[in-house]
Protein backbone atom coordinates (compact mmCIF):
# COMPACT_ATOMS: atom_id res chain seq x y z
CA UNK A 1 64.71 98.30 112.70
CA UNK A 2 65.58 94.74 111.52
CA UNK A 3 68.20 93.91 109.05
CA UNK A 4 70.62 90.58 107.98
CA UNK A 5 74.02 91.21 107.87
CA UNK A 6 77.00 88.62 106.29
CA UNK A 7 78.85 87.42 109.22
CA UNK A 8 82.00 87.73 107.87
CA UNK A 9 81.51 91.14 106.38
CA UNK A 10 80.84 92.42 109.58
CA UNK A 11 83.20 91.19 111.38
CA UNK A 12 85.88 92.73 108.89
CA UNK A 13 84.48 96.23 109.16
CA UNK A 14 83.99 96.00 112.85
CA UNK A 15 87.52 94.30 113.36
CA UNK A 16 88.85 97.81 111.54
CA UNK A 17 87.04 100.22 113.71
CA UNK A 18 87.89 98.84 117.10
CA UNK A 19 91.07 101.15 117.50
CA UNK A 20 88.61 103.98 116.93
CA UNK A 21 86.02 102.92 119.41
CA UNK A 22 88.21 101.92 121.71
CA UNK A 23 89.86 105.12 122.47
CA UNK A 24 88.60 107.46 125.45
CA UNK A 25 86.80 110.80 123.89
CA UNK A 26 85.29 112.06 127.43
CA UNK A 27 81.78 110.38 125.89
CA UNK A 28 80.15 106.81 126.31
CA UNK A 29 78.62 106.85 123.51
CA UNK A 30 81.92 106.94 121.52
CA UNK A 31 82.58 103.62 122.48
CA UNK A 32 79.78 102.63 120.47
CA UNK A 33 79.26 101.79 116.31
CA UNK A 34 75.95 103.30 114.90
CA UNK A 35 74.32 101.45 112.56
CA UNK A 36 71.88 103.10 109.96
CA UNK A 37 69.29 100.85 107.37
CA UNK A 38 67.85 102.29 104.61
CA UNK A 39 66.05 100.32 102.12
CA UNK A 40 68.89 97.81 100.54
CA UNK A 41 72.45 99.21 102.02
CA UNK A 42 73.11 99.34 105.82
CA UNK A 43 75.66 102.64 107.32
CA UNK A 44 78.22 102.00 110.08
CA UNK A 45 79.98 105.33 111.71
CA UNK A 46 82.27 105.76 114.41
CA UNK A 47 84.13 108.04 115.84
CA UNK A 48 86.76 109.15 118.87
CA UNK A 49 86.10 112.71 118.39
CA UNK A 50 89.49 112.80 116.23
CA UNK A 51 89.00 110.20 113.35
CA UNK A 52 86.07 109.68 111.94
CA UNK A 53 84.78 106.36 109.75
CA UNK A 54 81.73 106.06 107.50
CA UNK A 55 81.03 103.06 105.28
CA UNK A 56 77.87 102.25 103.32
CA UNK A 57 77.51 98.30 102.49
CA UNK A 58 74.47 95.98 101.12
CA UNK A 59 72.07 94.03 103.70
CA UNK A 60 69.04 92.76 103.74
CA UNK A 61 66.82 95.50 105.30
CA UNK A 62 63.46 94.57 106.58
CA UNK A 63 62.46 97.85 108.14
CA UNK A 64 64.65 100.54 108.45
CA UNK A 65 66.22 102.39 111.57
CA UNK A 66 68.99 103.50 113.76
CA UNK A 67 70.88 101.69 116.96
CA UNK A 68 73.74 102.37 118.76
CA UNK A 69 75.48 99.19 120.35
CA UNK A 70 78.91 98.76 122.03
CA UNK A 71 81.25 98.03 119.05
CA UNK A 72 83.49 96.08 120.88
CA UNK A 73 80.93 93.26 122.28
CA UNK A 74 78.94 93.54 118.88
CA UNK A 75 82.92 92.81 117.49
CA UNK A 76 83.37 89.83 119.76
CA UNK A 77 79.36 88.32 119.07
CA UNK A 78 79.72 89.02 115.17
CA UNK A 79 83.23 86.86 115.39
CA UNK A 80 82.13 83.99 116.63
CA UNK A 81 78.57 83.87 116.04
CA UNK A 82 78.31 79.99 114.57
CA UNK A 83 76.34 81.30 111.08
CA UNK A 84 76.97 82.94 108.23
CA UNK A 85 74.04 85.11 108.78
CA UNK A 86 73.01 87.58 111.54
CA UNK A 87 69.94 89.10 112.57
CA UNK A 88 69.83 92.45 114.06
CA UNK A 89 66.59 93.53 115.69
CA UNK A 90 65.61 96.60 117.71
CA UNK A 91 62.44 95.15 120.11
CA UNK A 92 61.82 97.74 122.54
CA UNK A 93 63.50 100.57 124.49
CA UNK A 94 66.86 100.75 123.03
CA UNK A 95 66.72 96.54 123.72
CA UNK A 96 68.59 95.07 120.29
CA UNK A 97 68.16 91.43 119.86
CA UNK A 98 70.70 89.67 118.06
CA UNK A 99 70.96 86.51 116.25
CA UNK A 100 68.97 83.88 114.96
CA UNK A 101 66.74 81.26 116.08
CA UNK A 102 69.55 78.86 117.96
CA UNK A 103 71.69 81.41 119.16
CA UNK A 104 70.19 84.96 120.60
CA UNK A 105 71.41 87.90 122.61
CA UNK A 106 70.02 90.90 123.78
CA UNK A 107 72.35 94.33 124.42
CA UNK A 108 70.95 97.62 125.40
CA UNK A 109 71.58 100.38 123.17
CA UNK A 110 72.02 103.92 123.53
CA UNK A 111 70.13 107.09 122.36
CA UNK A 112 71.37 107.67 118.65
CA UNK A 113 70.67 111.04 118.91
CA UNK A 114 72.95 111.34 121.42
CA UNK A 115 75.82 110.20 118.48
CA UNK A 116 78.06 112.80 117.26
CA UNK A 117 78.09 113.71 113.88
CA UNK A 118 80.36 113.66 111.27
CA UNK A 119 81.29 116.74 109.72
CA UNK A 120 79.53 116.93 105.85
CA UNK A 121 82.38 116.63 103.18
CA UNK A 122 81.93 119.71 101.00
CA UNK A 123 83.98 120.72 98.39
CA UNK A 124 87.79 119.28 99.07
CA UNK A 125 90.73 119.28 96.77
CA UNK A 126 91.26 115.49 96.21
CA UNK A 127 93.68 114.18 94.58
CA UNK A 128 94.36 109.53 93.88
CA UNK A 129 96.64 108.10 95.12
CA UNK A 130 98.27 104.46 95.15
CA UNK A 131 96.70 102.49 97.77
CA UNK A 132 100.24 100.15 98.37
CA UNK A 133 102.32 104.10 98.28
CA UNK A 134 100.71 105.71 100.57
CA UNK A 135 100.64 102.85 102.97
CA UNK A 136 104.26 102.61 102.47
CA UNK A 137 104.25 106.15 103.64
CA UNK A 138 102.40 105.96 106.35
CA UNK A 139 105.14 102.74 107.79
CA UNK A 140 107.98 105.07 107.13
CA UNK A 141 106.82 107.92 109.68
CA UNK A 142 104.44 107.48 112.16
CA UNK A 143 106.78 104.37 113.64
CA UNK A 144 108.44 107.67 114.98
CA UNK A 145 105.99 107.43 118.41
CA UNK A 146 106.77 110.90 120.87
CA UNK A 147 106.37 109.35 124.63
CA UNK A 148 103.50 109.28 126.27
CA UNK A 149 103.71 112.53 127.92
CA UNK A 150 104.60 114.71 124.92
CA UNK A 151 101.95 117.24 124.01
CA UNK A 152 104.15 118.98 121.35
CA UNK A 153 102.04 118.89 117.99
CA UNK A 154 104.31 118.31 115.72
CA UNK A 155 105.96 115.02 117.67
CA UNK A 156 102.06 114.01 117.57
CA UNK A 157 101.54 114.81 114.12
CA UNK A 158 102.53 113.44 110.66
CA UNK A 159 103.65 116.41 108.20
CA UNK A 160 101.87 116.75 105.29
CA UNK A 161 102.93 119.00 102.02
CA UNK A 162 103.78 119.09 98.28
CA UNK A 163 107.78 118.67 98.01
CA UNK A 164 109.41 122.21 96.88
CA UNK A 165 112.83 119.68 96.09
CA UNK A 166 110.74 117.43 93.55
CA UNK A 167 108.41 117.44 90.60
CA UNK A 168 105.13 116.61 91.73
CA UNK A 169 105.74 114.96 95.01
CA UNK A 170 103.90 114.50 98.08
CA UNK A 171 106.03 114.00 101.23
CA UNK A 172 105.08 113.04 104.75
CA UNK A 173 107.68 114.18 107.41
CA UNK A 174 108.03 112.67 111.06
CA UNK A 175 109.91 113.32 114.28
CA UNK A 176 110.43 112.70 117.69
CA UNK A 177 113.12 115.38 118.41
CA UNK A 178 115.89 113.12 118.23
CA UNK A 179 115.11 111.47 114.78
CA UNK A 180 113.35 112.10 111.49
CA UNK A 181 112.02 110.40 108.55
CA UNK A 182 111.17 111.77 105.46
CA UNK A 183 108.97 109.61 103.09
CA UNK A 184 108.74 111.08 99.57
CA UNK A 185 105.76 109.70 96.81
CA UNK A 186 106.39 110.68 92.88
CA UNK A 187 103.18 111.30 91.81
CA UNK A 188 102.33 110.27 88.37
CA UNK A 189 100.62 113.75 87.42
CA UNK A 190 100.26 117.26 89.09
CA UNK A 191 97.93 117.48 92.16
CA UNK A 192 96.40 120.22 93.99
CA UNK A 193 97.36 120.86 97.63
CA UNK A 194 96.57 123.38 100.34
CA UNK A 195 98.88 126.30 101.01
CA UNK A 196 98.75 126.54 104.31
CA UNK A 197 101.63 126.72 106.05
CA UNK A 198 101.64 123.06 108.41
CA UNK A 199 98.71 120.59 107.90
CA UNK A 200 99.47 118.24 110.84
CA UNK A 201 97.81 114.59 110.84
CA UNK A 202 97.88 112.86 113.84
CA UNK A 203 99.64 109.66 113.84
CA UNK A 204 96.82 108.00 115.94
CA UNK A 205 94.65 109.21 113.53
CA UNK A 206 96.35 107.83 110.59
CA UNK A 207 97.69 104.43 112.16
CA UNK A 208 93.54 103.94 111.45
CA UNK A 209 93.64 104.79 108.23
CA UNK A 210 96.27 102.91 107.69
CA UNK A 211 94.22 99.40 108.41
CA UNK A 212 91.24 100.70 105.89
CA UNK A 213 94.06 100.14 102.89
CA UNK A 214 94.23 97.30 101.30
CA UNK A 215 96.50 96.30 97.78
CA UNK A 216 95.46 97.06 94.20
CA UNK A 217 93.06 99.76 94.68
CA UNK A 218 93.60 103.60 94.53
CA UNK A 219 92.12 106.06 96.86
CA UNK A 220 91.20 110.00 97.06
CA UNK A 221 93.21 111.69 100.01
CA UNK A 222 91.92 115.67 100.04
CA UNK A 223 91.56 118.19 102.67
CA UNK A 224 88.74 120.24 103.62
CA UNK A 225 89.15 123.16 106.15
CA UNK A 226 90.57 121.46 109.38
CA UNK A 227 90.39 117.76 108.40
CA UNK A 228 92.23 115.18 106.50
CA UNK A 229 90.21 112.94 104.43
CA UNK A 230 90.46 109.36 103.10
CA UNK A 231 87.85 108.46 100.34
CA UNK A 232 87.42 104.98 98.81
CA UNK A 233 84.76 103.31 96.93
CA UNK A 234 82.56 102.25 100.16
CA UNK A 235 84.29 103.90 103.17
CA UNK A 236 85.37 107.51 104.52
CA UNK A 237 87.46 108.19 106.78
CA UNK A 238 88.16 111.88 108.16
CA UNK A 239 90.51 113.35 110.78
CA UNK A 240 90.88 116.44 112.63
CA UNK A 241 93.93 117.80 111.73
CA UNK A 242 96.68 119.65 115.29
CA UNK A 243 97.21 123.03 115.42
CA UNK A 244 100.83 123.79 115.26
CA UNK A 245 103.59 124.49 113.08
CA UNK A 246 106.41 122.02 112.02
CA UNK A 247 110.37 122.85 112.61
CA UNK A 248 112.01 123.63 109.59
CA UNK A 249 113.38 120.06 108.70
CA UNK A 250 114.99 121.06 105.48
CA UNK A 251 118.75 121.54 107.18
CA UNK A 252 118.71 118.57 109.17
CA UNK A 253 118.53 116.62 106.26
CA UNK A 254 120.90 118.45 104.13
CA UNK A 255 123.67 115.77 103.01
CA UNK A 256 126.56 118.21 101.59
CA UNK A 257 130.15 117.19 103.67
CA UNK A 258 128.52 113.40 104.11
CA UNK A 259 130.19 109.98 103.71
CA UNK A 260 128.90 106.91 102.98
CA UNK A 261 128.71 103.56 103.23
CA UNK A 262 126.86 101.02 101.70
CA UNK A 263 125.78 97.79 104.11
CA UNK A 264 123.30 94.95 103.81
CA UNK A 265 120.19 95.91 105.92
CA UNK A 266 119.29 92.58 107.03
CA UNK A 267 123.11 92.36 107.97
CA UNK A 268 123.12 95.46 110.24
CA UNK A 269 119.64 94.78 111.33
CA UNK A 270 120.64 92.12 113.29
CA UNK A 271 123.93 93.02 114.22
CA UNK A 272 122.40 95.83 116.05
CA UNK A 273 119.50 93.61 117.19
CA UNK A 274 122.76 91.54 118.70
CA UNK A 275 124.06 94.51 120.29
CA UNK A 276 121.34 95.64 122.13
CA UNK A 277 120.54 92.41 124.09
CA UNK A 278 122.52 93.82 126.84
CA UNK A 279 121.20 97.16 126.62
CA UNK A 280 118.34 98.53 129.23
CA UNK A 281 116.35 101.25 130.15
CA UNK A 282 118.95 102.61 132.45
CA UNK A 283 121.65 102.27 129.64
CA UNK A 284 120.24 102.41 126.19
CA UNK A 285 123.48 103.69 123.87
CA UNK A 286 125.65 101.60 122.19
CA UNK A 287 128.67 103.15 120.56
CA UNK A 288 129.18 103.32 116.97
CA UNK A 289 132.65 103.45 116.21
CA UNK A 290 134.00 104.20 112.44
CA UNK A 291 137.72 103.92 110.85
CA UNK A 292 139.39 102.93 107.84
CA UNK A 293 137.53 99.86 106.40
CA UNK A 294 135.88 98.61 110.11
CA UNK A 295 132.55 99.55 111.89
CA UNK A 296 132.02 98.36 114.79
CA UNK A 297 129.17 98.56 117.27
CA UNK A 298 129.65 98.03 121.28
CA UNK A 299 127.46 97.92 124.24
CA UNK A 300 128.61 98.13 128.10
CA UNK A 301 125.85 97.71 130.38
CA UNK A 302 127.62 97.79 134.28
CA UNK A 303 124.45 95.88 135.69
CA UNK A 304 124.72 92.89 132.83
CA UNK A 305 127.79 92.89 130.86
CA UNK A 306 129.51 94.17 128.00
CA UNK A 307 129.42 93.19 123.90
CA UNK A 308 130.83 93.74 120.79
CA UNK A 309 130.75 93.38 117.06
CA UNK A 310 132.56 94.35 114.15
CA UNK A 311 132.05 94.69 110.18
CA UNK A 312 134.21 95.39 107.11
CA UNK A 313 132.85 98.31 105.52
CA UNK A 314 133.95 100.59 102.17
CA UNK A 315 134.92 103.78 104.75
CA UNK A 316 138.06 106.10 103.98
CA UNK A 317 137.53 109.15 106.01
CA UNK A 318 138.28 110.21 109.59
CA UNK A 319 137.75 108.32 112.91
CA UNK A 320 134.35 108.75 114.10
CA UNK A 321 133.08 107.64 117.07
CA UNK A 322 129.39 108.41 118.40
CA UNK A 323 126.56 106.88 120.70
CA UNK A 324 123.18 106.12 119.74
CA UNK A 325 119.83 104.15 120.63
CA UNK A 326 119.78 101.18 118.53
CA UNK A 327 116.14 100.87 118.79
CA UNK A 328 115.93 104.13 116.46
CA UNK A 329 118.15 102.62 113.78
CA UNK A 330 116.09 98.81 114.11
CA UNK A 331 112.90 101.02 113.61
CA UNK A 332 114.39 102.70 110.72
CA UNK A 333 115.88 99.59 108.93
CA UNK A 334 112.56 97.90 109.63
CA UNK A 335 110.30 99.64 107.57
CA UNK A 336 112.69 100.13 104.73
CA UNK A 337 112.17 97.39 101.66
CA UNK A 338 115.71 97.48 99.58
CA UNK A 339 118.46 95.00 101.01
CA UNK A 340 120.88 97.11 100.17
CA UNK A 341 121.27 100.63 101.71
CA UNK A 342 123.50 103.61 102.43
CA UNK A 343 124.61 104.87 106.04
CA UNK A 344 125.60 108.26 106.06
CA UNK A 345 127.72 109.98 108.26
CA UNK A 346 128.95 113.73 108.57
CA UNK A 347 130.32 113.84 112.10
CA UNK A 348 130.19 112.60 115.75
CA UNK A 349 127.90 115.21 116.63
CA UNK A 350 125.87 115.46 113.32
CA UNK A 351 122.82 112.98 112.77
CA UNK A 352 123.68 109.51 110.83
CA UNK A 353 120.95 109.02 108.24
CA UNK A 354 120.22 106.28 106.53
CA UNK A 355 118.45 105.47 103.28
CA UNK A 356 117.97 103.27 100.13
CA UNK A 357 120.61 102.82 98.13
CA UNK A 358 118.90 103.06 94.58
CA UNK A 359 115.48 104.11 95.88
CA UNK A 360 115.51 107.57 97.25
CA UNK A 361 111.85 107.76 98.52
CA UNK A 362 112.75 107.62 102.34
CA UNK A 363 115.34 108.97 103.97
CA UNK A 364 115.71 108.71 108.14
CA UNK A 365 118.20 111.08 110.40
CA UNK A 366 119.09 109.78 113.86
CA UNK A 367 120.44 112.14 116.76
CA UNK A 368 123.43 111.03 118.57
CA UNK A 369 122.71 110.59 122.16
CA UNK A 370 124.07 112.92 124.80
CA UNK A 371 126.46 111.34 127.20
């Protein structure tokens, strides 16, 4: 095998794939890209045993071939190789030589038989979607991380389903147990969708996906028996979907009995960025405290010190006073894009949520903390 490949193409598609190679699967050879020529167009695949990424692209192909290298050091060579142009060559035993006639390196490879393979894409419902919406979507939920330690599929999963509430709608749902966002997409014209019950993408899974979008462009999303799948002109990317089942998240975000309040985000944003200087791991809550016309937000941290802030706000109902982790409501307000939106509040002990206040497309519900 010998092929020329554009510098700066492959350091883009490599740069992409590096959060896929670069996750543990159990296998070596997982931690490598494999690189297929065939006549005029080169094909790069990876894989971590959960997402999978195939893209076909033009090169120069000399003689065709197969080679497995370590995608990370091929990323690091291909970024700062000083040409435009690089040489890939297989010379003998797995040896790949790599460069040009100034600069040269030689990696071993690995068996390419040994690679795993990608499952086939047969028949799928696909549907298109907006490249810029469904990015959007993907901000808005899988910012909700579960910790390390949580196994539960449905903290490690992204919720995906038609919306029963709206015409034509596809909504991704997120949670951590003690908050949930709800991203909603209007769909310009009726799509198909699986019936099952839960289809469950995992957020590492998609957090990938998420770098292979780019603006102006529309994609196929479709699902085919366990996996999620991500079509675009050039590139494919598939992921195994959990096994589990999703809580029923319609009554959590039921509004009925709500108030609300409309604020600047970038106003509370950093107010509560303000308020949690002071907070630590030890003592994360600040308290949220509501009454006629005032909010105001305090923090008392015995190891540091104590601060507080206040705001006039549009509020005519009961006291309310209630503690939460501002780092769920900075998440929240970060990801959302109008300047103005709406807190909501039922109770001390019900979730706050907080969305847009003419866009309804994303709506998040935060858990007070337990004192």
């Amino acid at each position: 095998m010998k092929i020329s490949v554009n510098k700066r193409d492959m350091t883009e598609i490599l740069s992409r794939i590096q959060g896929i190679t670069g996750r543990k699967s159990g296998l070596a050879i997982t931690e490598n890209v494999l690189i297929k020529a065939d006549d005029a167009t080169i094909t790069i695949v990876a894989t971590d045993l959960e997402t999978g990424f195939k893209g076909i692209y033009p090169a120069s192909v000399e003689s065709p071939g197969a080679l497995a290298l370590n995608s990370r050091k091929l990323y690091e060579i291909a970024r700062d190789f000083p040409t435009e142009e690089i040489i890939l060559q297989e010379v003998e035993n797995r040896w790949i030589q790599i460069g040009n006639h100034n600069t040269l390196y030689r990696m071993v490879g690995m068996n390419t038989d040994d690679f795993p393979e990608i499952p086939r894409l047969e028949e799928a419902a696909y549907f298109h979607m907006d490249s810029l919406e469904f990015s959007r979507m993907i901000d808005q939920t899988v910012f909700i991380y579960p910790p390390p330690d949580n196994r539960r599929p449905h903290t490690n999963g992204v919720l995906f389903e038609k919306s029963l509430e709206k015409e034509r709608a596809l909504r991704m749902v997120s949670t951590d147990g003690s908050r949930l966002s709800c991203a909603d997409c209007f769909m310009k014209t009726d799509f198909d969708f699986p019936s099952e019950t839960a289809i469950l993408v995992p957020k590492t899974g998609l957090h990938e996906v998420r770098k292979m979008l780019s603006e102006q462009e529309s994609v196929q999303i479709g699902f085919m028996r366990n996996h999620f799948i991500l079509k675009k002109e050039k590139e494919t990317v598939l992921i195994r979907l959990l096994e589990g089942s999703f809580p029923k998240y319609q009554e959590i975000l039921e509004k009925g009995g709500s108030r609300e309040i409309l604020i600047n985000r970038q106003f509370l944003l950093m107010m509560l960025k303000r308020m949690s200087i002071l907070s630590s791991d030890a003592y994360k809550g600040v308290i949220f405290s509501l009454e006629r016309g005032k909010f105001t937000i305090q923090t008392t941290n015995p190891d540091i010190g104590e601060s507080k802030e206040d705001m006039d706000v549009p509020y005519d109902g009961p006291p309310v006073q209630a503690v939460f982790n501002p780092r769920f409501f900075i998440d929240s307000l970060g990801v959302m894009e109008e300047e103005e939106i709406v807190l909501r509040i039922k109770s001390a002990d019900k979730p706050f949520f907080i969305e847009g206040n003419k866009e309804k497309r994303f709506i998040c519900a935060i858990m007070p903390m337990r004192i």
